[in-house]
PDB file of N, CA and C in Angstrom:
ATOM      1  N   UNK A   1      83.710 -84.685 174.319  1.00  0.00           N
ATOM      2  CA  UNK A   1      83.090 -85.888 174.886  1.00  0.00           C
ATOM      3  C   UNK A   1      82.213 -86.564 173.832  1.00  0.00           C
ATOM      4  N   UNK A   2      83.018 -87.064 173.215  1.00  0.00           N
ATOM      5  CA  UNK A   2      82.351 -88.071 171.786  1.00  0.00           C
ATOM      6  C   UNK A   2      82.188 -89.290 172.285  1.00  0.00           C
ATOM      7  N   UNK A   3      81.193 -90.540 171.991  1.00  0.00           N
ATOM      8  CA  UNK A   3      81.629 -91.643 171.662  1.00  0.00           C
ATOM      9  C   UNK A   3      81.430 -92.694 170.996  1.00  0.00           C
ATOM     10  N   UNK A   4      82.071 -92.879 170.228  1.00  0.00           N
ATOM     11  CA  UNK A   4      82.297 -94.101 168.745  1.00  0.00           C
ATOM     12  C   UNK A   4      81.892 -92.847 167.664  1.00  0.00           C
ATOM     13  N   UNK A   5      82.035 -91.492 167.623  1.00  0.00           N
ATOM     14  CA  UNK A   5      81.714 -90.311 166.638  1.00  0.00           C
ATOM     15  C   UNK A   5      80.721 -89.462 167.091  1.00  0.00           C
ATOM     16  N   UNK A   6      79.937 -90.130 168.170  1.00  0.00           N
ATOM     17  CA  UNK A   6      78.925 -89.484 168.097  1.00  0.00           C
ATOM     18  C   UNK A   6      78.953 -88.612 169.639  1.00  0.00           C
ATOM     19  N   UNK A   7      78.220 -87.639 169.391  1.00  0.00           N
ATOM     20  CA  UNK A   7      78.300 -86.919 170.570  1.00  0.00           C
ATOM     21  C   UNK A   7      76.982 -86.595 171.542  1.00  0.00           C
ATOM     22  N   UNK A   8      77.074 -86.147 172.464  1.00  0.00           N
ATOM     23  CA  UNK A   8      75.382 -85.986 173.743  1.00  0.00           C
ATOM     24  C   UNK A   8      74.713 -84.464 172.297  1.00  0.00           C
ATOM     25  N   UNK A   9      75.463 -83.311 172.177  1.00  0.00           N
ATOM     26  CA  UNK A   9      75.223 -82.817 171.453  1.00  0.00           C
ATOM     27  C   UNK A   9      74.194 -83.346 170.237  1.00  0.00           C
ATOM     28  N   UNK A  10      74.981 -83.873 169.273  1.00  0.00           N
ATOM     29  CA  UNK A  10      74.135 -84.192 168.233  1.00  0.00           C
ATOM     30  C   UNK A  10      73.092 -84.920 168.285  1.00  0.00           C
ATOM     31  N   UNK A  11      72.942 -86.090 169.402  1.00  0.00           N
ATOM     32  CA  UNK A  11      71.671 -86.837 169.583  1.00  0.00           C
ATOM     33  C   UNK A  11      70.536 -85.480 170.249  1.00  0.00           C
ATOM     34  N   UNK A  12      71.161 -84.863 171.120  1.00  0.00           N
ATOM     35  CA  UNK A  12      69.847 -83.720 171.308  1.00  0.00           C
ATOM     36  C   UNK A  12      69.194 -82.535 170.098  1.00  0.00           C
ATOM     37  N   UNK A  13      70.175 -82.230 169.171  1.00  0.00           N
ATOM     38  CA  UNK A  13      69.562 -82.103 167.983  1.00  0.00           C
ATOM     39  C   UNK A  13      69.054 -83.109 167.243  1.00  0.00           C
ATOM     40  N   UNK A  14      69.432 -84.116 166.882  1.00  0.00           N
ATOM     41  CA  UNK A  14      68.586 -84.861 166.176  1.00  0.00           C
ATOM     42  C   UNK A  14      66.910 -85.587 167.442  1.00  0.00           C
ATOM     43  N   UNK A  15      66.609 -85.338 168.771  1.00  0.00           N
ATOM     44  CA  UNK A  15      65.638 -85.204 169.476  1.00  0.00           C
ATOM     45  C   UNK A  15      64.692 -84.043 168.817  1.00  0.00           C
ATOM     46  N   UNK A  16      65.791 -82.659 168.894  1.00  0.00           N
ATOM     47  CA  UNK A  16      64.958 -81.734 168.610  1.00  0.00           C
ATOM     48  C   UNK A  16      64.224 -81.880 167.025  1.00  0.00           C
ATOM     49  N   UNK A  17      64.875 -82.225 166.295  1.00  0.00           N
ATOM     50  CA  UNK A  17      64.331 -82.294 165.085  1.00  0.00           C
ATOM     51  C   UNK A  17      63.154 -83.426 164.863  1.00  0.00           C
ATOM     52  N   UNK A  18      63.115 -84.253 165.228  1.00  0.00           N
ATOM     53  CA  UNK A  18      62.193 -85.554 165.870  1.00  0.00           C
ATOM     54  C   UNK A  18      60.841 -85.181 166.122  1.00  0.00           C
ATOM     55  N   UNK A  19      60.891 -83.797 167.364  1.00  0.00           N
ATOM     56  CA  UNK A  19      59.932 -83.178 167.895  1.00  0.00           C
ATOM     57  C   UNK A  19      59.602 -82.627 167.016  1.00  0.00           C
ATOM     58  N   UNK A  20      60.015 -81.543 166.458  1.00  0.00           N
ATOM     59  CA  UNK A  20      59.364 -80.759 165.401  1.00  0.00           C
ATOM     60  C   UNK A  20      58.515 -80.789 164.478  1.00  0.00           C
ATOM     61  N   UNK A  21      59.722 -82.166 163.841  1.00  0.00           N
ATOM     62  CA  UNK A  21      58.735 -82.674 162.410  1.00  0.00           C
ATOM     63  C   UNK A  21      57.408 -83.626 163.389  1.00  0.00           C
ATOM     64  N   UNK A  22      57.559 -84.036 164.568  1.00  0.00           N
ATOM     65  CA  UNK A  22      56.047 -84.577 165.101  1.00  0.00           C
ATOM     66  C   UNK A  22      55.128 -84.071 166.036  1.00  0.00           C
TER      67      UNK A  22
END
């Protein structure tokens, strides 16, 4: 379940990483 490349997956890692570094 991608869409246009991108997936629900990778936006919630890139959230998690978001949080971290703030």
């Amino acid at each position: 379940m991608g869409l246009g490349g991108i997936s629900i997956w990778q936006l919630l890692i890139v959230l998690v990483i978001v949080l971290l570094l703030f």
